[in-house]
PDB file of N, CA and C in Angstrom:
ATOM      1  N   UNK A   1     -44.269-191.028  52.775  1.00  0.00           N
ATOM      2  CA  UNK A   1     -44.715-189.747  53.273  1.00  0.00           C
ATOM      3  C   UNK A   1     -43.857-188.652  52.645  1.00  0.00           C
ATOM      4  N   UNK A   2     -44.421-187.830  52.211  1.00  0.00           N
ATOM      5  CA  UNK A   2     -43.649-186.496  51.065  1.00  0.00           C
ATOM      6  C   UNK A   2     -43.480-185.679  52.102  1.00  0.00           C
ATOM      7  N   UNK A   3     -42.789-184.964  52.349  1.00  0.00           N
ATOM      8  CA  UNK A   3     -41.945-184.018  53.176  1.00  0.00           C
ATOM      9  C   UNK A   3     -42.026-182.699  52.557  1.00  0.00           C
ATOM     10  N   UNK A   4     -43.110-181.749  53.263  1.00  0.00           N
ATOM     11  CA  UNK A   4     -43.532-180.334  52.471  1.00  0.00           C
ATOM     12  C   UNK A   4     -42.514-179.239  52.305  1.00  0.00           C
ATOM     13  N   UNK A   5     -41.437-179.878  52.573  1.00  0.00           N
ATOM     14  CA  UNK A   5     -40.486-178.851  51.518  1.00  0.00           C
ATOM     15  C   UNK A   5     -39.938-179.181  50.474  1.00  0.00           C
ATOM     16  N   UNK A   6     -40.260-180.201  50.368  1.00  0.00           N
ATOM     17  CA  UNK A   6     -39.916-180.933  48.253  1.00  0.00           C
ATOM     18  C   UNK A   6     -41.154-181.496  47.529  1.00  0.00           C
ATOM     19  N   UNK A   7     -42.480-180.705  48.198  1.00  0.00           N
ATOM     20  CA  UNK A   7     -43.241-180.559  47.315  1.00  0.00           C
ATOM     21  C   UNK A   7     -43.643-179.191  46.577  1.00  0.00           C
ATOM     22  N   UNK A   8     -43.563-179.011  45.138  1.00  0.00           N
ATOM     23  CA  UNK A   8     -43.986-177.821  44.282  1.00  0.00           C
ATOM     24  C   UNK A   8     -44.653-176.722  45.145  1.00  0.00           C
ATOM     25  N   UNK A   9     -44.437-175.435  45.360  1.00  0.00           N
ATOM     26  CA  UNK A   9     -45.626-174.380  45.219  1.00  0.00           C
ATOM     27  C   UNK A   9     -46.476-174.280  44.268  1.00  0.00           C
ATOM     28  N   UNK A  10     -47.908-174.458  45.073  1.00  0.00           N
ATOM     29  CA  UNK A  10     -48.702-174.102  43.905  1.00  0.00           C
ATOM     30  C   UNK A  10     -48.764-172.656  43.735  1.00  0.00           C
ATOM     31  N   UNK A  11     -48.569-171.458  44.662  1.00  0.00           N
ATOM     32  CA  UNK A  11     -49.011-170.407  44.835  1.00  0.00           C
ATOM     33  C   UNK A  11     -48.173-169.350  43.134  1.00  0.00           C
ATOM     34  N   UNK A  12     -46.661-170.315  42.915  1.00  0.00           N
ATOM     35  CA  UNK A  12     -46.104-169.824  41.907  1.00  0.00           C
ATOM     36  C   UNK A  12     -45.482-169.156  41.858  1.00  0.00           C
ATOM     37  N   UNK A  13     -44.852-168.759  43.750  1.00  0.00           N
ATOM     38  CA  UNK A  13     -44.074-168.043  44.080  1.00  0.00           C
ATOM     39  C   UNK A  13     -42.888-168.209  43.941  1.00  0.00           C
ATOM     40  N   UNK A  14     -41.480-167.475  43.426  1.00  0.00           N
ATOM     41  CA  UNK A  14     -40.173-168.640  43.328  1.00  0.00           C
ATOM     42  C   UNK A  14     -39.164-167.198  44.012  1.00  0.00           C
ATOM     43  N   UNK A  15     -37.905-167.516  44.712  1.00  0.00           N
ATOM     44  CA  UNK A  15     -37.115-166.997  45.650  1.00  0.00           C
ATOM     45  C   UNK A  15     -35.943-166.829  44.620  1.00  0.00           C
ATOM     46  N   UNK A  16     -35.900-165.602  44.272  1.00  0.00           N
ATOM     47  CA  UNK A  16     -34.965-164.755  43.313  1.00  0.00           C
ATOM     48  C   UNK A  16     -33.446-164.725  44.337  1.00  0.00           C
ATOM     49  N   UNK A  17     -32.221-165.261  43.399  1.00  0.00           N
ATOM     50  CA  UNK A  17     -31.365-166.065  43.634  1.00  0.00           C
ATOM     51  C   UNK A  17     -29.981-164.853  43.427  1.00  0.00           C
ATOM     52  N   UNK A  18     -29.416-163.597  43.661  1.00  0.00           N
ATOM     53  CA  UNK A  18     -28.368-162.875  43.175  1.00  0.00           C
ATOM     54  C   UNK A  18     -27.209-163.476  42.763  1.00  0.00           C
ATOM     55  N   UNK A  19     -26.983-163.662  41.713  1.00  0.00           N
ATOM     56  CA  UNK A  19     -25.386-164.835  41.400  1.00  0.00           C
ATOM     57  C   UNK A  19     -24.216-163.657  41.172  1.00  0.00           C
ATOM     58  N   UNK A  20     -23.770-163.980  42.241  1.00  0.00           N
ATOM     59  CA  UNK A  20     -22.188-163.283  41.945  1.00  0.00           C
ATOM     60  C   UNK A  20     -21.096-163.934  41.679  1.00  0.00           C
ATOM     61  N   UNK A  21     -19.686-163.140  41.215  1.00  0.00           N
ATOM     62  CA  UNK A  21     -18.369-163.781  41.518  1.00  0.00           C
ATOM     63  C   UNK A  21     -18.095-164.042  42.667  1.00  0.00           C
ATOM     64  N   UNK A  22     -17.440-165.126  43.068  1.00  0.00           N
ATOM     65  CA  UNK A  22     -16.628-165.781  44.513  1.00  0.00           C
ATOM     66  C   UNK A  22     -15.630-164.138  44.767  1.00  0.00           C
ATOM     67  N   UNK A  23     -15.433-164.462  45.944  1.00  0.00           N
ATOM     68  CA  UNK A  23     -14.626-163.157  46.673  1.00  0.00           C
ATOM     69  C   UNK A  23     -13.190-163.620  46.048  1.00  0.00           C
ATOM     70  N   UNK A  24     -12.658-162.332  46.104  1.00  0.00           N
ATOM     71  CA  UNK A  24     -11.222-162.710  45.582  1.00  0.00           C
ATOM     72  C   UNK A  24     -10.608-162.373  44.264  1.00  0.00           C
ATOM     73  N   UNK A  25     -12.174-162.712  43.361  1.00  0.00           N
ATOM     74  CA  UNK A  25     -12.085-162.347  41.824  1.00  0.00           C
ATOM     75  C   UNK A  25     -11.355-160.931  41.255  1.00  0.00           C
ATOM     76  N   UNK A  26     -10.457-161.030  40.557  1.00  0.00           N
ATOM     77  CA  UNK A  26     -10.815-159.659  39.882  1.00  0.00           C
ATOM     78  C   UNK A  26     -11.636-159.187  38.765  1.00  0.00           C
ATOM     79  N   UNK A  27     -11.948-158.200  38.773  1.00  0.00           N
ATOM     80  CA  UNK A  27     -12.833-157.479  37.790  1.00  0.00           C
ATOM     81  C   UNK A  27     -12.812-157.543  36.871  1.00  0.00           C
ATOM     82  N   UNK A  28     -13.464-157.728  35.754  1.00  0.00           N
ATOM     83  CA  UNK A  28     -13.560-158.007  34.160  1.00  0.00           C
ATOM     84  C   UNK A  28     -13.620-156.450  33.793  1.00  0.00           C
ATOM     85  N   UNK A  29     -13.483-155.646  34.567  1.00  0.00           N
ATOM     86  CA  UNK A  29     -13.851-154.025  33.935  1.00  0.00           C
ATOM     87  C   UNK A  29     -12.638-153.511  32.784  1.00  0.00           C
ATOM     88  N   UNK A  30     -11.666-154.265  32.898  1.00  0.00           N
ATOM     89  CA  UNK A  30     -10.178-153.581  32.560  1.00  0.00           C
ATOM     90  C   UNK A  30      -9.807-154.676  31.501  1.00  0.00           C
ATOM     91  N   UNK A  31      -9.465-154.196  30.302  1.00  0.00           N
ATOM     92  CA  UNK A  31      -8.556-155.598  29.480  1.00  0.00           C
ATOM     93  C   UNK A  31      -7.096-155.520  29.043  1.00  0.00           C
ATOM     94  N   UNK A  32      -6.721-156.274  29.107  1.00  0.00           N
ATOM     95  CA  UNK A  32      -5.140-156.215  28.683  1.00  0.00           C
ATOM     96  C   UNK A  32      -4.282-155.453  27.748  1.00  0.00           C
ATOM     97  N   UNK A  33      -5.334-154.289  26.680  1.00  0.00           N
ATOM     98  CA  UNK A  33      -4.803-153.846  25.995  1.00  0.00           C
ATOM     99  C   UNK A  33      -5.035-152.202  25.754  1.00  0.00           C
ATOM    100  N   UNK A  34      -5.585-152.245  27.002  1.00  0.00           N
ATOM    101  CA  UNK A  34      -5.487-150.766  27.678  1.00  0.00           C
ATOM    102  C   UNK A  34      -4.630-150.034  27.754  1.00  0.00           C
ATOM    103  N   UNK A  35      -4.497-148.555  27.500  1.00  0.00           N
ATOM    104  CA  UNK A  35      -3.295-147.897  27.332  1.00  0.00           C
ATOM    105  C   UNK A  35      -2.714-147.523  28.870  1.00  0.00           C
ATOM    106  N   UNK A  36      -3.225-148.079  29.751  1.00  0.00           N
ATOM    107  CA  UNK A  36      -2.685-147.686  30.787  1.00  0.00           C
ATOM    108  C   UNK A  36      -3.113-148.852  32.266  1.00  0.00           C
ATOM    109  N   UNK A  37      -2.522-150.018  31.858  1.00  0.00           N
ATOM    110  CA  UNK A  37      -2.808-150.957  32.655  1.00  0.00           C
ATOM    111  C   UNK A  37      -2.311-150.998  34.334  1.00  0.00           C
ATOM    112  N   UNK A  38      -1.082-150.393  34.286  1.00  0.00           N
ATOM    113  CA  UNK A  38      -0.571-150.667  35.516  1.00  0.00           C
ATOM    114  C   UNK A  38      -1.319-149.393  36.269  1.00  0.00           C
ATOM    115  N   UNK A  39      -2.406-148.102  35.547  1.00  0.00           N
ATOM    116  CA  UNK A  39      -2.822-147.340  36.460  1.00  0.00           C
ATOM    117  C   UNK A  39      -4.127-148.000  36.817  1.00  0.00           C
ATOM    118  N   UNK A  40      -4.846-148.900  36.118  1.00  0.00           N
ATOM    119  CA  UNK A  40      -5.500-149.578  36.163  1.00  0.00           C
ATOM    120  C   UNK A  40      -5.661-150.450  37.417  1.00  0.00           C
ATOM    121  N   UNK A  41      -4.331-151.366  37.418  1.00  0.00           N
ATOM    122  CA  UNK A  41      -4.276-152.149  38.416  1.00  0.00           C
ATOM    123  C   UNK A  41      -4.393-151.596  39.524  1.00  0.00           C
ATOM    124  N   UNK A  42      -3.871-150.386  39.979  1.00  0.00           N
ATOM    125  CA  UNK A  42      -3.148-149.447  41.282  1.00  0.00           C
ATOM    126  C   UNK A  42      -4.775-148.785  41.464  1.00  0.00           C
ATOM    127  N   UNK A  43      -5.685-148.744  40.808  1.00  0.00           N
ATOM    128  CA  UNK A  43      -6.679-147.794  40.749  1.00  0.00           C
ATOM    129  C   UNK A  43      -7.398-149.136  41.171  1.00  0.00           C
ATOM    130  N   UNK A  44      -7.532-150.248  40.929  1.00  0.00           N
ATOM    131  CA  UNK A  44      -7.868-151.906  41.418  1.00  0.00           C
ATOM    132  C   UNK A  44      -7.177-152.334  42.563  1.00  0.00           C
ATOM    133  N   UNK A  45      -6.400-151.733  43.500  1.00  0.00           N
ATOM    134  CA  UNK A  45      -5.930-151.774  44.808  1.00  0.00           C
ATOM    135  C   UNK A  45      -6.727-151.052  45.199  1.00  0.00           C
ATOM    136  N   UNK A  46      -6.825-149.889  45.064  1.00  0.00           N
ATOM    137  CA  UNK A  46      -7.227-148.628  45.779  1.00  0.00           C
ATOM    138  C   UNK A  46      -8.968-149.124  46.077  1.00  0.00           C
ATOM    139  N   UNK A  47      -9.618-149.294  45.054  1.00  0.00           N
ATOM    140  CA  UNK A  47     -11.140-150.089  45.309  1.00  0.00           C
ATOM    141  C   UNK A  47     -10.918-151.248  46.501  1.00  0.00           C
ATOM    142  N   UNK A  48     -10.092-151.391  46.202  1.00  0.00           N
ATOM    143  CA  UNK A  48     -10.151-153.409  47.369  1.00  0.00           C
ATOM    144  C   UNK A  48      -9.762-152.376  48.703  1.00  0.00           C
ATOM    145  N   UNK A  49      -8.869-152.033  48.705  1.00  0.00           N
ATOM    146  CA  UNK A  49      -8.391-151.148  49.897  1.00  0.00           C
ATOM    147  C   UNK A  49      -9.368-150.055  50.881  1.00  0.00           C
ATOM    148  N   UNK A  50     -10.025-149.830  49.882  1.00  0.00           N
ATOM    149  CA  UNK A  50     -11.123-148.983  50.466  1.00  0.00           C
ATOM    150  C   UNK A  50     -12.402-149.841  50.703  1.00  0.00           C
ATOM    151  N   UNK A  51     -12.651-151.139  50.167  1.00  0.00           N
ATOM    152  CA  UNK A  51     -13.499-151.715  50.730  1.00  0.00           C
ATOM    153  C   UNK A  51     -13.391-152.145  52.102  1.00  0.00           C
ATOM    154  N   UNK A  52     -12.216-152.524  52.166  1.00  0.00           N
ATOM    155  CA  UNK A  52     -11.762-153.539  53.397  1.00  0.00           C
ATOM    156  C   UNK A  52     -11.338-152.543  54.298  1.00  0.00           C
ATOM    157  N   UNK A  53     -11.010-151.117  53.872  1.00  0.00           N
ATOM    158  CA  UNK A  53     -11.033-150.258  55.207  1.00  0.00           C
ATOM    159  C   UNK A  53      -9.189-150.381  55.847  1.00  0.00           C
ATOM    160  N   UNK A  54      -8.967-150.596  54.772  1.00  0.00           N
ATOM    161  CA  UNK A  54      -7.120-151.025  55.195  1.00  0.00           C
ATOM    162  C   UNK A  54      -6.534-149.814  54.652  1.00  0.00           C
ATOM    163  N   UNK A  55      -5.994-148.920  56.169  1.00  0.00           N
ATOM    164  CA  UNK A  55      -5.627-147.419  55.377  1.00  0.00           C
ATOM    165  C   UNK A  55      -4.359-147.514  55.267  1.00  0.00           C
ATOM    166  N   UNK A  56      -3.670-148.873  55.298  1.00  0.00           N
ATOM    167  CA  UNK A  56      -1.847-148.536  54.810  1.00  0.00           C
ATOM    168  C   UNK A  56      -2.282-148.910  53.549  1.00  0.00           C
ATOM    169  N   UNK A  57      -3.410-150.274  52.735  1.00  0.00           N
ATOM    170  CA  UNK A  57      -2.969-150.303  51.711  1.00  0.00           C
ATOM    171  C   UNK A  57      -3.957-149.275  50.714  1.00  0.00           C
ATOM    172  N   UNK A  58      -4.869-148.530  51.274  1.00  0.00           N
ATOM    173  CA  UNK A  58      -4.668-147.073  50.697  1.00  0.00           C
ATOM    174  C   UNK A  58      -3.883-146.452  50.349  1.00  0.00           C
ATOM    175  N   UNK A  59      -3.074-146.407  51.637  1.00  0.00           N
ATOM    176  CA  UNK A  59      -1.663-145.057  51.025  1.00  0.00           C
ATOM    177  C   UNK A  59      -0.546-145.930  49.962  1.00  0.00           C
ATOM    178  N   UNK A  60      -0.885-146.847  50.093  1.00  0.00           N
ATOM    179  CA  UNK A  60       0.550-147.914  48.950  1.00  0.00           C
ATOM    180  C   UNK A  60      -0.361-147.407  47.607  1.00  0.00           C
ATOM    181  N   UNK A  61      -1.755-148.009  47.430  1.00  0.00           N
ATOM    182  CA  UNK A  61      -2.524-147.711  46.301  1.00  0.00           C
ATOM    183  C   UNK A  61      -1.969-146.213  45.795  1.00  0.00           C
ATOM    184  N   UNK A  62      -2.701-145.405  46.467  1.00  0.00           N
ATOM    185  CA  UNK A  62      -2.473-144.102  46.065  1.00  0.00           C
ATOM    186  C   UNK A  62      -0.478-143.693  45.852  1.00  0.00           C
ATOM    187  N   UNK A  63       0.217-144.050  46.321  1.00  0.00           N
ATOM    188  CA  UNK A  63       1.541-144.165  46.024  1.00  0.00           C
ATOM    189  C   UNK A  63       1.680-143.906  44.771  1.00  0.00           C
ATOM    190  N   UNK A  64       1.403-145.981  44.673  1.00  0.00           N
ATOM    191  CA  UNK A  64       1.600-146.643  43.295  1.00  0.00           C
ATOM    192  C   UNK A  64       0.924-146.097  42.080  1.00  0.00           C
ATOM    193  N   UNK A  65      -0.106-145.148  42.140  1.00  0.00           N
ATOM    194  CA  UNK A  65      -0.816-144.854  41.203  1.00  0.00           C
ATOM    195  C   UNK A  65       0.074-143.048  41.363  1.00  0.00           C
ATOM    196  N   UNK A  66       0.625-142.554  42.059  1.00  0.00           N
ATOM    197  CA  UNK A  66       0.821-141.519  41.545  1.00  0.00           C
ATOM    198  C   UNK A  66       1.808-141.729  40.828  1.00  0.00           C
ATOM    199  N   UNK A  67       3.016-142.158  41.789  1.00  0.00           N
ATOM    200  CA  UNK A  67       4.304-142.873  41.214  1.00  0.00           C
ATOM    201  C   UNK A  67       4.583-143.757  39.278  1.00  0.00           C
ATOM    202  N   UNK A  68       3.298-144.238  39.282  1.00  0.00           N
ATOM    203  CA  UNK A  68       2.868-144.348  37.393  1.00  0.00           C
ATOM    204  C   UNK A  68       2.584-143.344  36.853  1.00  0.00           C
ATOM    205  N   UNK A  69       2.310-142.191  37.103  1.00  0.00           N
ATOM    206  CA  UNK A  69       1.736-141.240  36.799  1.00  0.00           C
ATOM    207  C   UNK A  69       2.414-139.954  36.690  1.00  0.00           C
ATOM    208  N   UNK A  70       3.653-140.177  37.835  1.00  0.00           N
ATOM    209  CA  UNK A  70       4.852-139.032  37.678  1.00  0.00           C
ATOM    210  C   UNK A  70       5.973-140.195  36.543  1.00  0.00           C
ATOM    211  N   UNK A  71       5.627-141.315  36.405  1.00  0.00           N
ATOM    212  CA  UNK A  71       6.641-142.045  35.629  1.00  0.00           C
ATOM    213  C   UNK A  71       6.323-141.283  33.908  1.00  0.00           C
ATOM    214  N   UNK A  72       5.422-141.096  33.928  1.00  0.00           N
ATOM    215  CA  UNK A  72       4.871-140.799  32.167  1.00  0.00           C
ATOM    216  C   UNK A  72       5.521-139.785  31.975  1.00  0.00           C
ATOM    217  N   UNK A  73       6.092-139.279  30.607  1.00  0.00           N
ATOM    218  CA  UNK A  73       6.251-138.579  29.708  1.00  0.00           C
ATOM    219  C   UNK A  73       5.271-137.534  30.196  1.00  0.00           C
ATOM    220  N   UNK A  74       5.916-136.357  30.843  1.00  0.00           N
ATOM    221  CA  UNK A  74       5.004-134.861  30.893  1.00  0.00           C
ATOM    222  C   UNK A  74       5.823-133.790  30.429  1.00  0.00           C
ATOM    223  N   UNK A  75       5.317-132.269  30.258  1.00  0.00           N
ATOM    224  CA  UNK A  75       6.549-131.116  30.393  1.00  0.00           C
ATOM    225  C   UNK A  75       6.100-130.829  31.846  1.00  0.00           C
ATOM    226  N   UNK A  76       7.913-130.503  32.894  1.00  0.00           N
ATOM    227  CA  UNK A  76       7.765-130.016  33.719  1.00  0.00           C
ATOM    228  C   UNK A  76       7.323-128.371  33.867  1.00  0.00           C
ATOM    229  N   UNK A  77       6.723-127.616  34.713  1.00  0.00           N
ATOM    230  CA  UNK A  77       6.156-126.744  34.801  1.00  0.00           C
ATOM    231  C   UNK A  77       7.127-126.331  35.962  1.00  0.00           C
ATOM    232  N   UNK A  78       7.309-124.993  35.710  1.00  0.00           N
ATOM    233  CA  UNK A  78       8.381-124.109  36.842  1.00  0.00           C
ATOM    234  C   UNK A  78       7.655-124.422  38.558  1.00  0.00           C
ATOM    235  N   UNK A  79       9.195-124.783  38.953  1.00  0.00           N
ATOM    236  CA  UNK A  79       8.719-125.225  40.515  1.00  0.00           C
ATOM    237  C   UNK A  79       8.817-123.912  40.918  1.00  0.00           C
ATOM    238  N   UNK A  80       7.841-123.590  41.776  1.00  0.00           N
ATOM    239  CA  UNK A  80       8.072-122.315  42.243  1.00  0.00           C
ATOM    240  C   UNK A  80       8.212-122.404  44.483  1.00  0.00           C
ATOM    241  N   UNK A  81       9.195-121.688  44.595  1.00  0.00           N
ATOM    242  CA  UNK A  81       9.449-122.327  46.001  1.00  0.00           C
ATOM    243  C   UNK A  81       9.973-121.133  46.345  1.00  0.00           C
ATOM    244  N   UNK A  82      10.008-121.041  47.733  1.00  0.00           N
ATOM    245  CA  UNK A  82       9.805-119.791  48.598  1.00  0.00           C
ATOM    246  C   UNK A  82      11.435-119.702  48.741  1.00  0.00           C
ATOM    247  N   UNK A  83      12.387-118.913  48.683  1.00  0.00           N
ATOM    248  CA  UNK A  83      13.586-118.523  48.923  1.00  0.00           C
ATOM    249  C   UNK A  83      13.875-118.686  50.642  1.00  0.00           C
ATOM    250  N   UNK A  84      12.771-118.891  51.167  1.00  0.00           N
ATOM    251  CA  UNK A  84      13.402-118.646  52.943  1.00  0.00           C
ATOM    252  C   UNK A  84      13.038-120.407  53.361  1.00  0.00           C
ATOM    253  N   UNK A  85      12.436-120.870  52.310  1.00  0.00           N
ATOM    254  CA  UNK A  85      12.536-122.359  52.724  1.00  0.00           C
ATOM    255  C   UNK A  85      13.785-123.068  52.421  1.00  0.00           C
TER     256      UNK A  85
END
């Protein structure tokens, strides 16, 4: 006796399948020889962080990514600050 869920559709209908990466993965968006990997990575916290709704490791993300970012080679620009502070 054949069991009508392992027999063929004739109708020719077939159940479209979305294949993703397993959770956990990181992103193929970024490659190793990027001029700026570690803002990369910190900018790859900040996505996971905001998925998952985790607002400390938001503020670490955003930290870590400014903190690379005040690390670079800039000219400083005149601090300008109030004399009564």
């Amino acid at each position: 006796m054949d069991l009508p869920f392992l027999k063929p559709r004739r109708d020719g209908a077939a159940l479209i399948v979305k294949n993703r990466k397993p959770d956990g993965t990181a992103p193929e968006s970024h490659s190793s020889d990027s001029e700026d990997p570690g803002l990369l990575l910190a900018a790859e916290d900040l996505c996971k962080a905001l998925k998952s709704e985790d607002y400390l490791a938001i503020a670490k993300a955003l930290r870590a990514a400014f903190e690379i970012a005040d690390s670079e080679p800039h000219a400083e620009g005149e601090h300008i600050e109030d004399e009564n502070e």
